[in-house]
C-alpha atoms as a PDB file:
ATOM      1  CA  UNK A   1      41.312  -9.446 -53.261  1.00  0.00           C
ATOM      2  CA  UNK A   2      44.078 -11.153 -51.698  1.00  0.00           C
ATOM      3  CA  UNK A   3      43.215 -12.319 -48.253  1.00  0.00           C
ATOM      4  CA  UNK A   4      46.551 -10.637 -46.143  1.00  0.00           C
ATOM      5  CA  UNK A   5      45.324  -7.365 -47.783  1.00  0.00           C
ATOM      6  CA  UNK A   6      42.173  -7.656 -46.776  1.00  0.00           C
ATOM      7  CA  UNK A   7      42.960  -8.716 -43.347  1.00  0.00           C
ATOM      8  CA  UNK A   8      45.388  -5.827 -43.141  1.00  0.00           C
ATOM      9  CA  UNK A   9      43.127  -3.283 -44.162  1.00  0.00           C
ATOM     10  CA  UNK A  10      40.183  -4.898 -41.818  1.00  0.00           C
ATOM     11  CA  UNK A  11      43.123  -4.462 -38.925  1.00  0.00           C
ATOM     12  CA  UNK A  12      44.515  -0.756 -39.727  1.00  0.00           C
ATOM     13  CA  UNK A  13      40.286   0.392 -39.784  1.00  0.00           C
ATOM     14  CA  UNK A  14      40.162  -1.812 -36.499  1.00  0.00           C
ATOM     15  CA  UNK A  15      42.901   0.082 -34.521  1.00  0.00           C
ATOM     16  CA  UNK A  16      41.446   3.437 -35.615  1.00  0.00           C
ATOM     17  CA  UNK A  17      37.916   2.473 -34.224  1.00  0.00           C
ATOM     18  CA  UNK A  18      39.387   1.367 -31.096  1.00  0.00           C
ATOM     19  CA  UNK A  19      41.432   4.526 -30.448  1.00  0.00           C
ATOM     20  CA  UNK A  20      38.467   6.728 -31.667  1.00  0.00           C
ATOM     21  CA  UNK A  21      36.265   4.815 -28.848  1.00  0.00           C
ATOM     22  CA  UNK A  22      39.326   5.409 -26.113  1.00  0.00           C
ATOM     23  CA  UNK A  23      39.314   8.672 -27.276  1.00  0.00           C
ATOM     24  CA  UNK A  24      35.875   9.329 -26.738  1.00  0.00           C
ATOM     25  CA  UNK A  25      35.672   7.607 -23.099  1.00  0.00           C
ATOM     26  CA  UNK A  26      38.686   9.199 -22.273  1.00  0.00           C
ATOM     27  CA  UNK A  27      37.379  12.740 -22.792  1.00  0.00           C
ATOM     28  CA  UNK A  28      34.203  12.068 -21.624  1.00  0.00           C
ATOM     29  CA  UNK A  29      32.011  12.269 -24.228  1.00  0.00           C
ATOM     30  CA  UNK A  30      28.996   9.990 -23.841  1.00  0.00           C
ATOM     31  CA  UNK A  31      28.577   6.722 -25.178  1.00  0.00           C
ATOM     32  CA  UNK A  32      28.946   6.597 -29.021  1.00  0.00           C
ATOM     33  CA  UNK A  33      25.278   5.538 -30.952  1.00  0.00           C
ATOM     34  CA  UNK A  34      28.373   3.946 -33.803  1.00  0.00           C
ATOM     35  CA  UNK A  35      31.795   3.745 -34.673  1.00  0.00           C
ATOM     36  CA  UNK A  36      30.808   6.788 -36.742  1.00  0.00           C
ATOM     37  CA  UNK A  37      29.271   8.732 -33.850  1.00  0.00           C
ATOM     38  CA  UNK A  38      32.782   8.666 -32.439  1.00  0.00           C
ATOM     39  CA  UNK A  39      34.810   9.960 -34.889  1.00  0.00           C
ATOM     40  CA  UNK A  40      31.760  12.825 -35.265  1.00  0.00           C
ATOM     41  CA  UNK A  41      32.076  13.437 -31.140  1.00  0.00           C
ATOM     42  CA  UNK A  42      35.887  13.921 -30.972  1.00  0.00           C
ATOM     43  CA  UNK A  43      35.166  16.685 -34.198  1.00  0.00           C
ATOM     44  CA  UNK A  44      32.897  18.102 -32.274  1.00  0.00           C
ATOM     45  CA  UNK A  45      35.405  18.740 -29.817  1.00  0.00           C
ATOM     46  CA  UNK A  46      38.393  19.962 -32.244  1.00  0.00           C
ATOM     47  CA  UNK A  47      40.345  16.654 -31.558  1.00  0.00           C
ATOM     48  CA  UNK A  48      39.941  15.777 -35.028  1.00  0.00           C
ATOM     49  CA  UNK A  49      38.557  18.078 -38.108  1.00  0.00           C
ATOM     50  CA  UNK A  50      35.574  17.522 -39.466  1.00  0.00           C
ATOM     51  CA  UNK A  51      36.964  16.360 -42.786  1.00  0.00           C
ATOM     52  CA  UNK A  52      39.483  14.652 -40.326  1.00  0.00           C
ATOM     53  CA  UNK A  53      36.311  12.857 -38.825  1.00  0.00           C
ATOM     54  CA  UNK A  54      34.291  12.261 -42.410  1.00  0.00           C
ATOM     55  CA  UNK A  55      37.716  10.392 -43.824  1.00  0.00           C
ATOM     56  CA  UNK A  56      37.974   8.233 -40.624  1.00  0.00           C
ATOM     57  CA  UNK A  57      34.007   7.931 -40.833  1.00  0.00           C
ATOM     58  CA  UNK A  58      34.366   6.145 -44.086  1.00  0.00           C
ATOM     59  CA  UNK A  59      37.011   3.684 -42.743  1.00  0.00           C
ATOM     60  CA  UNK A  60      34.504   2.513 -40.307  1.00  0.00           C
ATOM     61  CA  UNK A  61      31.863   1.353 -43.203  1.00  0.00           C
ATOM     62  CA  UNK A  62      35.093   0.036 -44.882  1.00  0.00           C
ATOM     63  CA  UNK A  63      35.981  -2.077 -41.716  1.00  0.00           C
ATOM     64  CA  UNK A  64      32.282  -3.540 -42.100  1.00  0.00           C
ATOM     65  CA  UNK A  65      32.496  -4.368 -45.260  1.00  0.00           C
ATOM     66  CA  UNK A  66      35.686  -6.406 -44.835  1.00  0.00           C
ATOM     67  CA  UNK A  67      34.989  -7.829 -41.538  1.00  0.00           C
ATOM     68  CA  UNK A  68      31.575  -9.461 -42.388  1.00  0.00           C
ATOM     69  CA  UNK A  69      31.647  -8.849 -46.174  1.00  0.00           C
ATOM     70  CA  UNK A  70      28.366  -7.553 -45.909  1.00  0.00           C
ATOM     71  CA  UNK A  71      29.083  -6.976 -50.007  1.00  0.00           C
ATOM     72  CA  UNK A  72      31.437  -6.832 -52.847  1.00  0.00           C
ATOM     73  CA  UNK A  73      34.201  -4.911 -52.468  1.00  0.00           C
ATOM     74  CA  UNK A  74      34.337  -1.566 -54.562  1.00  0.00           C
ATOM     75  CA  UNK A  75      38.249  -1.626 -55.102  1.00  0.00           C
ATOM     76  CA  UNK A  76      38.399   1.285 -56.649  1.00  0.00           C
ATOM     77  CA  UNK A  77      36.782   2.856 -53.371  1.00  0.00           C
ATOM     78  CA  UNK A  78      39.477   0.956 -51.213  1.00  0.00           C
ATOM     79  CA  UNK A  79      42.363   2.065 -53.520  1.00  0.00           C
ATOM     80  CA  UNK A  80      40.996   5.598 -53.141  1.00  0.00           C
ATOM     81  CA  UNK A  81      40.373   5.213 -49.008  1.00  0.00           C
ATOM     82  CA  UNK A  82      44.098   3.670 -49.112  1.00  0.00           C
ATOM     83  CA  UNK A  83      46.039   6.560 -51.083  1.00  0.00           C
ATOM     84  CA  UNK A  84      43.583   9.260 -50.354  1.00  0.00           C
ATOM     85  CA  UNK A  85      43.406   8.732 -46.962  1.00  0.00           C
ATOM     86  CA  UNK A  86      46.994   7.803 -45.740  1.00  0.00           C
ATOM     87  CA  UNK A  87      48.051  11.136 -44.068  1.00  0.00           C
ATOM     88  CA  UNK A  88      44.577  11.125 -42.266  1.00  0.00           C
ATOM     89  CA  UNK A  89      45.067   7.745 -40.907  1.00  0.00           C
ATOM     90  CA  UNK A  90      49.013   8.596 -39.704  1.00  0.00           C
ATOM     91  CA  UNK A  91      47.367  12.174 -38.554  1.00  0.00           C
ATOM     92  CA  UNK A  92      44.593  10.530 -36.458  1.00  0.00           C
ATOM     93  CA  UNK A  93      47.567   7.843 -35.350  1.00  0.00           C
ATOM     94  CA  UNK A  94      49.829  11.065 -33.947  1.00  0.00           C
ATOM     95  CA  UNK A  95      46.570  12.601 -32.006  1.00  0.00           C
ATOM     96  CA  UNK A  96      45.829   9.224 -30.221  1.00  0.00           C
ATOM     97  CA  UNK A  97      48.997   8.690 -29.283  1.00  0.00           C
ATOM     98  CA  UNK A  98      49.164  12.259 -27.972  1.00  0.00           C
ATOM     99  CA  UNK A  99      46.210  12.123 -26.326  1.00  0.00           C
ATOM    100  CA  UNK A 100      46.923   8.722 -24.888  1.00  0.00           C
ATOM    101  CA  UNK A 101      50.283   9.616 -23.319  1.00  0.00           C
ATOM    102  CA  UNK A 102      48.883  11.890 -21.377  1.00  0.00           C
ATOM    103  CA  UNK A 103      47.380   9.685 -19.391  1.00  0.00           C
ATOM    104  CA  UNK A 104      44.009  10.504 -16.646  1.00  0.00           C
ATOM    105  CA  UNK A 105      45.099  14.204 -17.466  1.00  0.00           C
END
């Protein structure tokens, strides 16, 4: 896998980990046990979905993968996560922002 991708990929999970954590802090909903937890906690809420919240879930093991390369690659899996996924990402993008905006409210 070229490098940029990877790096690009790594980056777009990044940002959606960080906002899920914000998130998370922001509504006051404990401290996270994972990445995962957080995406679960802001379901549990009816910020996200839950299939909102599994998608984004599976972008957090991707992130591992490609941050420490803990193994191979599946490509097929990140080609899938990549077309699959897109509107979840930009949907999970538009709530953050939202939710972000609205500052201590």
């Amino acid at each position: 896998m070229d490098p940029w991708v990877s790096r690009a990929l790594e980056l777009v999970a990044q940002c959606c980990l960080d906002l899920a954590m914000e998130l998370v802090a922001k509504r006051g909903l404990g401290v996270p046990d994972s990445y995962r937890d957080a995406f679960a906690r802001l379901a549990q809420v009816g910020l996200i979905s839950a299939e909102q919240a599994t998608a984004l879930q599976v972008w957090a093991g991707l992130r591992n993968v490609l941050a420490h390369l803990y193994a191979e690659v599946d490509l097929d899996r990140l080609y899938a996560a990549m077309t699959e996924d897109r509107a979840v990402l930009r949907q999970f993008g538009r709530i953050a922002g939202t939710e972000l905006a609205a500052g201590g409210e």
